[in-house]
N, C-alpha and C. Protein backbone atom coordinates (compact mmCIF):
# COMPACT_ATOMS: atom_id res chain seq x y z
N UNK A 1 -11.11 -63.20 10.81
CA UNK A 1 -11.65 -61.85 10.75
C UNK A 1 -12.44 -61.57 12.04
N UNK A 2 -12.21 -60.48 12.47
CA UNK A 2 -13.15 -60.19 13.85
C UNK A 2 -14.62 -59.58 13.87
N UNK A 3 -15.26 -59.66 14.77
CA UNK A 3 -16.75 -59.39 14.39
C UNK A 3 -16.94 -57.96 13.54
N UNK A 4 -16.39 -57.57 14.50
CA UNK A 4 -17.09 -56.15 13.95
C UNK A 4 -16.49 -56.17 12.04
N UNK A 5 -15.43 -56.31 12.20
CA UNK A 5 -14.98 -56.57 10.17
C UNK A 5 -15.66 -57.15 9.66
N UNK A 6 -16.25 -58.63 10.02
CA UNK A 6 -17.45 -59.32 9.59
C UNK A 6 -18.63 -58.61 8.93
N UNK A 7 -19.12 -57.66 10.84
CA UNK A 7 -20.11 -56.59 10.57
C UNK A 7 -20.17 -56.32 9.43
N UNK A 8 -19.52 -55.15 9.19
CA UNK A 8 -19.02 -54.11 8.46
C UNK A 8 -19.14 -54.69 6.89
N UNK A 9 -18.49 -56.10 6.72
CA UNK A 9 -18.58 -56.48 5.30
C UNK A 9 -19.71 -56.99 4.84
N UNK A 10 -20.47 -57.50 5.97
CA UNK A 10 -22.00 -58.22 6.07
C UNK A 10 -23.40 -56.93 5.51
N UNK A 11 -22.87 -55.75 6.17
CA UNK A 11 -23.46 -54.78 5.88
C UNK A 11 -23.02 -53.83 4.77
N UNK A 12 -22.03 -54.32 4.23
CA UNK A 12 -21.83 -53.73 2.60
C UNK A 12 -22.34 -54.35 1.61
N UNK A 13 -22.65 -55.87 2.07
CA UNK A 13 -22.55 -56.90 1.02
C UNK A 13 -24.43 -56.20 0.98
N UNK A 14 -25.24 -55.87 1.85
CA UNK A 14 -26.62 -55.75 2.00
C UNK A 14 -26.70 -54.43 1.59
N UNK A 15 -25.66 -53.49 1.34
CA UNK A 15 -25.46 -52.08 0.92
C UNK A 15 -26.66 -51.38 1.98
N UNK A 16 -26.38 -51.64 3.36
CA UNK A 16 -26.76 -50.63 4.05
C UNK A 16 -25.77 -49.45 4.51
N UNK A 17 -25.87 -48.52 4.86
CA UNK A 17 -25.14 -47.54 4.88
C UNK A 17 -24.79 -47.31 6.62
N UNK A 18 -23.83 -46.97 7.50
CA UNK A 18 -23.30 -46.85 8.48
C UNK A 18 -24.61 -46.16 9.34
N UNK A 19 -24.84 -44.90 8.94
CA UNK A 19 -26.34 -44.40 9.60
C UNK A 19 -26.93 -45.30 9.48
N UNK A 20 -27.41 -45.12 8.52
CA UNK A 20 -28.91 -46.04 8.34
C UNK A 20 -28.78 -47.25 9.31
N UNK A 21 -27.82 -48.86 8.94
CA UNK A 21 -27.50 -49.58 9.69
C UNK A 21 -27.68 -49.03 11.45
N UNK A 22 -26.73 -48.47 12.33
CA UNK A 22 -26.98 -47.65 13.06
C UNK A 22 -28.32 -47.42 13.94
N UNK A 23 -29.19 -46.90 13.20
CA UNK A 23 -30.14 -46.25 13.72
C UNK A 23 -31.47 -47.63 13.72
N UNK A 24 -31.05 -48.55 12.53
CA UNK A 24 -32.19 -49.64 12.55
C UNK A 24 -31.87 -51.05 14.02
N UNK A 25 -30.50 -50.81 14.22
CA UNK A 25 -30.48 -51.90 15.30
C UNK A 25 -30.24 -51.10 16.79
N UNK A 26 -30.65 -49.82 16.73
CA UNK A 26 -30.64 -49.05 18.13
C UNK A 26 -29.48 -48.79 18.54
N UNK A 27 -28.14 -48.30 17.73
CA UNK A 27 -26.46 -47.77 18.40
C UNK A 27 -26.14 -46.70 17.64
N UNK A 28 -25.24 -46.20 18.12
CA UNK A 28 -24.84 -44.66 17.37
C UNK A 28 -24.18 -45.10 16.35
N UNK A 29 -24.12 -44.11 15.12
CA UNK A 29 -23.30 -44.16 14.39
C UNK A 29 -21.96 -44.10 15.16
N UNK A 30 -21.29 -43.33 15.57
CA UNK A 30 -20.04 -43.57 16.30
C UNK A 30 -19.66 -44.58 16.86
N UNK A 31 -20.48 -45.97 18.00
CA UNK A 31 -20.64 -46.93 18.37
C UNK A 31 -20.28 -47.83 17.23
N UNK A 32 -20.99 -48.30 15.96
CA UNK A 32 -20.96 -48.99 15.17
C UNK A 32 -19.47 -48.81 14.54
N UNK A 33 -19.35 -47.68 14.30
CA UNK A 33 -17.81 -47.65 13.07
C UNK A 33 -16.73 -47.89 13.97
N UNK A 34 -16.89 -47.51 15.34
CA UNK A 34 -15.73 -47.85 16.35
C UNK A 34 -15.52 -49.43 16.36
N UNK A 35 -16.91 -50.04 16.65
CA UNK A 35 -16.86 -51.65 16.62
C UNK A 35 -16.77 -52.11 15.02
N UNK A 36 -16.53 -51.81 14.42
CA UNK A 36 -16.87 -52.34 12.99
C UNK A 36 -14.86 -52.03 12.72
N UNK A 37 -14.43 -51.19 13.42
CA UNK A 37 -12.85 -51.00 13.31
C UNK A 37 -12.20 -51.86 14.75
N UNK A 38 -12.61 -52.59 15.52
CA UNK A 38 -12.12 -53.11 16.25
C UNK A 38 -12.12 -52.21 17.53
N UNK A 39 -12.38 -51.23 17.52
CA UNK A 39 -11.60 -49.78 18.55
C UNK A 39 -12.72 -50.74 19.69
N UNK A 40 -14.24 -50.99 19.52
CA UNK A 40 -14.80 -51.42 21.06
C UNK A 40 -15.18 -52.47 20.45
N UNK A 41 -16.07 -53.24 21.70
CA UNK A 41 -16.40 -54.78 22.29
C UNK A 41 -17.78 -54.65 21.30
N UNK A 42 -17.77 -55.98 21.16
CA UNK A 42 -18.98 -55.92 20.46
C UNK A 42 -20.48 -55.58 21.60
N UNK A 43 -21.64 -55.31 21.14
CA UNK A 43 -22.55 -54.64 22.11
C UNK A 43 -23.06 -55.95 23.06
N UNK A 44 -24.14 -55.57 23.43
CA UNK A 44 -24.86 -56.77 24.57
C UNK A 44 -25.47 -57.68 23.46
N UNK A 45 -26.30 -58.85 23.90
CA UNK A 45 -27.16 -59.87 23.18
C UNK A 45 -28.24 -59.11 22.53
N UNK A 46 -28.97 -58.09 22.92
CA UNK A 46 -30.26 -58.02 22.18
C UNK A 46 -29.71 -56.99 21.03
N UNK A 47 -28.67 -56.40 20.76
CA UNK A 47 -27.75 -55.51 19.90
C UNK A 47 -27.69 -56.52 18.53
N UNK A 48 -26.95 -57.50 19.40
CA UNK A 48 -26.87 -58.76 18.21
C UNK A 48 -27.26 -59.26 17.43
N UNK A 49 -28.62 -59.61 18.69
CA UNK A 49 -29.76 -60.25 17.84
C UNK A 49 -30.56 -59.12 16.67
N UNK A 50 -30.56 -57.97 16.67
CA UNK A 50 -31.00 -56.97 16.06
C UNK A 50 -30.04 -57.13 14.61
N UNK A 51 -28.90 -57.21 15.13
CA UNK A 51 -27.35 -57.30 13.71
C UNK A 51 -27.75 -57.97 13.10
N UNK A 52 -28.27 -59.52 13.76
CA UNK A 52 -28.35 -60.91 12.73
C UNK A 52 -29.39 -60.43 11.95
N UNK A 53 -30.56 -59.42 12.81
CA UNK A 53 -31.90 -59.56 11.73
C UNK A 53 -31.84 -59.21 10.74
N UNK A 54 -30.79 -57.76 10.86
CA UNK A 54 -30.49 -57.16 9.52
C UNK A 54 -29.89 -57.30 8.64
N UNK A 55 -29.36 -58.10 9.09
CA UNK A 55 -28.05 -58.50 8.00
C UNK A 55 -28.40 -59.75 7.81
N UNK A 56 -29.30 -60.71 8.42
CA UNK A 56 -29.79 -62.04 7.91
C UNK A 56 -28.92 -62.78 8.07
N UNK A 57 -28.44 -63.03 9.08
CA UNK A 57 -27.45 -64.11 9.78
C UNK A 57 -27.87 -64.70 10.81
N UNK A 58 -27.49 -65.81 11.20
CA UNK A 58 -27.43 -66.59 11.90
C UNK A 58 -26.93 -66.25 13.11
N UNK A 59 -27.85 -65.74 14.56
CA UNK A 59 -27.86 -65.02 15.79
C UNK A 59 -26.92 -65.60 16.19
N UNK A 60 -26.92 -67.16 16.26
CA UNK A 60 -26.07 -67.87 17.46
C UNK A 60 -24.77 -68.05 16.72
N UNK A 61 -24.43 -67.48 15.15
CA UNK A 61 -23.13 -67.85 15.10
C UNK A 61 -22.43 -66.34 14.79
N UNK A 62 -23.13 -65.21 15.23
CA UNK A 62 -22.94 -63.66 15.30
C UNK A 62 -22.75 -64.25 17.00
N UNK A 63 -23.43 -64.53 17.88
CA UNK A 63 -23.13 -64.44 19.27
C UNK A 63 -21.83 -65.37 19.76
N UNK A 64 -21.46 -66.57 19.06
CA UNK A 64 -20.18 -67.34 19.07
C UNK A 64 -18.97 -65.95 18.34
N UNK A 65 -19.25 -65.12 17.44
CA UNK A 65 -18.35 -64.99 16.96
C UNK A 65 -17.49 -63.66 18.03
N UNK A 66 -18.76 -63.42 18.60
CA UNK A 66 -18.54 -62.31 19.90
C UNK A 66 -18.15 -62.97 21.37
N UNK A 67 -17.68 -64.40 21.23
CA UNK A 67 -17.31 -65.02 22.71
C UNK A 67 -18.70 -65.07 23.40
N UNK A 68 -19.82 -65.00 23.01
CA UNK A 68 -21.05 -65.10 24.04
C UNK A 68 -22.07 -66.57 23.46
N UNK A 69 -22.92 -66.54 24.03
CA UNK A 69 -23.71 -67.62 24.03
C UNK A 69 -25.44 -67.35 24.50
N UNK A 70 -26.54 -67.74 23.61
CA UNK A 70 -28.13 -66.87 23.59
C UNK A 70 -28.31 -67.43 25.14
N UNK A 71 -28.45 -66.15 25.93
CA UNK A 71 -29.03 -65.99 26.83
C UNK A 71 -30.03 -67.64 27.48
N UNK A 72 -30.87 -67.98 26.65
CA UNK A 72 -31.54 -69.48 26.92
C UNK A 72 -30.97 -70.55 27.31
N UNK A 73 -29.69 -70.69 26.57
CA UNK A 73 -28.94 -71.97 26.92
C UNK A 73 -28.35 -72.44 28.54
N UNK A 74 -27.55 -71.33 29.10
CA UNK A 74 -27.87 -71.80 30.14
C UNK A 74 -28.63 -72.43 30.97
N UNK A 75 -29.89 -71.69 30.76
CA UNK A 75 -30.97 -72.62 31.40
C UNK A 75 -31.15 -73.86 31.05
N UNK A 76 -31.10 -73.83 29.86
CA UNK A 76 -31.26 -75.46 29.27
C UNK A 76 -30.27 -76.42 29.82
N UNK A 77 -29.35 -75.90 30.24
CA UNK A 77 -28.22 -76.77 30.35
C UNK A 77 -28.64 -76.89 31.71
N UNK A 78 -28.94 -76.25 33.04
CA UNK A 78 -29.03 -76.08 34.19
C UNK A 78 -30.00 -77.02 34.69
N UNK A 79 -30.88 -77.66 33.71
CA UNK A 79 -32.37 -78.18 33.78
C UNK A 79 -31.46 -79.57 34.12
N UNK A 80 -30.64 -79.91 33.09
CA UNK A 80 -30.08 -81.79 33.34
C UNK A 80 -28.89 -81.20 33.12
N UNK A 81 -27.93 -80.92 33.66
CA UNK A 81 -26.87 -80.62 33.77
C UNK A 81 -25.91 -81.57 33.06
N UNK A 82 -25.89 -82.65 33.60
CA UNK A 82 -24.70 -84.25 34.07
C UNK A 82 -24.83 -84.68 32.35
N UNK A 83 -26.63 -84.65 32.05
CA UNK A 83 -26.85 -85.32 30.12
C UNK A 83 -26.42 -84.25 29.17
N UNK A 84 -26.85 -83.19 29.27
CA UNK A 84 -26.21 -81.76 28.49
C UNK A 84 -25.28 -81.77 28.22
N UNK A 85 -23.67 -82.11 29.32
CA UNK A 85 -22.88 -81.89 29.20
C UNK A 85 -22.15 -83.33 28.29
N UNK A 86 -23.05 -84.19 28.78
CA UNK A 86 -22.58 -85.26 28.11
C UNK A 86 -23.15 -85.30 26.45
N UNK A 87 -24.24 -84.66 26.48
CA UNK A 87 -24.12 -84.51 24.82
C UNK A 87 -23.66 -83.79 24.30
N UNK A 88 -23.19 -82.75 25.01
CA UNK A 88 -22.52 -82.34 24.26
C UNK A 88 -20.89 -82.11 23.78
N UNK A 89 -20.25 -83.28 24.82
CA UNK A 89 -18.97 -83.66 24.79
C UNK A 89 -19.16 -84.93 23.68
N UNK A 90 -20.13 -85.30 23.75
CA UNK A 90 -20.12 -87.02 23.05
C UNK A 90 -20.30 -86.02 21.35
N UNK A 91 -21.11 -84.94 21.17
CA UNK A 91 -21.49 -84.39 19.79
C UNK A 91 -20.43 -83.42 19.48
N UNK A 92 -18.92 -82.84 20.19
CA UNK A 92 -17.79 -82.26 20.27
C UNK A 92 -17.29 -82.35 18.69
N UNK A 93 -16.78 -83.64 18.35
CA UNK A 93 -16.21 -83.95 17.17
C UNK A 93 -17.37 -84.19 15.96
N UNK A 94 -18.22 -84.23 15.77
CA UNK A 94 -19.30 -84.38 14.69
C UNK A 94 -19.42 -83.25 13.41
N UNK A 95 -19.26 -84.18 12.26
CA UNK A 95 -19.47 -82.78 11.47
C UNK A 95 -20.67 -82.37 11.50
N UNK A 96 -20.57 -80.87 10.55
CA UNK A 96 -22.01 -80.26 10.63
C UNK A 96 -23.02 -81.03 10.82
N UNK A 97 -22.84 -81.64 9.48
CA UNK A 97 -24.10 -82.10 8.67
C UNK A 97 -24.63 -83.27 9.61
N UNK A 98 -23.75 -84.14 10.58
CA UNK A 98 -23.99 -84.97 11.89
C UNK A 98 -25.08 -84.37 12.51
N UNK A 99 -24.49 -83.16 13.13
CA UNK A 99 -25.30 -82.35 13.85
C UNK A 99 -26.62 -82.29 13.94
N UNK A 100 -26.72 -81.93 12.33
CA UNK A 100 -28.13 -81.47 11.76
C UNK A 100 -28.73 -82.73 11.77
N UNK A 101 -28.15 -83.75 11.28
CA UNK A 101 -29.12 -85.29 11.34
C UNK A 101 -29.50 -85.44 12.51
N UNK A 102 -28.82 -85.13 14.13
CA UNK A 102 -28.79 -85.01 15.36
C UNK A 102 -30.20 -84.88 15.89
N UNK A 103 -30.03 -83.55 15.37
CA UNK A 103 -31.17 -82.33 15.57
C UNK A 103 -32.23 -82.99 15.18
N UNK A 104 -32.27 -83.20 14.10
CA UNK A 104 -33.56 -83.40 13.35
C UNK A 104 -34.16 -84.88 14.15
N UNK A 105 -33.08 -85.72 14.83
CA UNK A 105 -33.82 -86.77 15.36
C UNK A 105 -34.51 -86.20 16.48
N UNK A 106 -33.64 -85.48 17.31
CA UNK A 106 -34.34 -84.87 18.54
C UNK A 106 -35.34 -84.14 18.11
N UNK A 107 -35.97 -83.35 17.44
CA UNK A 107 -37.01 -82.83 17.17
C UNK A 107 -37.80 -84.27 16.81
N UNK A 108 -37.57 -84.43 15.72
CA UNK A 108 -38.98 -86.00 15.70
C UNK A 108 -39.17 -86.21 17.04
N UNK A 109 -38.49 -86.74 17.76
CA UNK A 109 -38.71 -87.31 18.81
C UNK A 109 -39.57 -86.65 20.12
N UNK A 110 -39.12 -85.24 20.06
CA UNK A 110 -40.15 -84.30 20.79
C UNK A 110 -41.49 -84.28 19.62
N UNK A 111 -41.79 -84.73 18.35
CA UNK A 111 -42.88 -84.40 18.06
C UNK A 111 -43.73 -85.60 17.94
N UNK A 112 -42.98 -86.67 18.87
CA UNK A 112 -44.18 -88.34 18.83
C UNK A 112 -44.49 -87.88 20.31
């Protein structure tokens, strides 16, 4: 399913209404129903991040689902380039729930 259909069902399931929706994440009604039918591109990052709030989703997997990536990461990656890339080729195949055990070590570890 493509974003904007996502949109669109994400924001029925929350029974917000096309205006209303619209006007709370800053795009026209016309803007929204065009992207919500495929007709345009989904908007910029801070559009997005506004979508996820309202609709209570998950920013970075509304911004994957639009081909983009949160603005921050680059940098992060730019900082150690050569280890970044290597973790994140070595963490490529891992299921979720890997991930999350991942995570959660790297956080402990930033919090000793």
């Amino acid at each position: 399913m493509a974003l904007g259909e996502q949109v669109r069902q994400w924001r029925n399931e929350k029974q917000i209404g096309l205006r209303e929706f619209a006007r709370r994440v800053g795009l026209s009604p016309t803007f929204v129903s065009k992207f919500e039918r495929g007709e345009f591109a989904p908007p910029g990052e801070e559009k997005l991040r506004a979508i996820a709030r309202l609709i209570e989703r998950n920013v970075d997997e509304i911004l994957a689902l639009a081909n983009k990536v949160s603005s921050d990461l680059p940098e992060i990656i730019r900082q150690n380039p050569r280890e970044m890339a290597e973790l994140l080729r070595a963490a490529k195949n891992l299921e979720p729930e890997q991930i999350i055990g991942l995570t959660d070590q790297v956080k402990k570890m930033q919090a000793d």
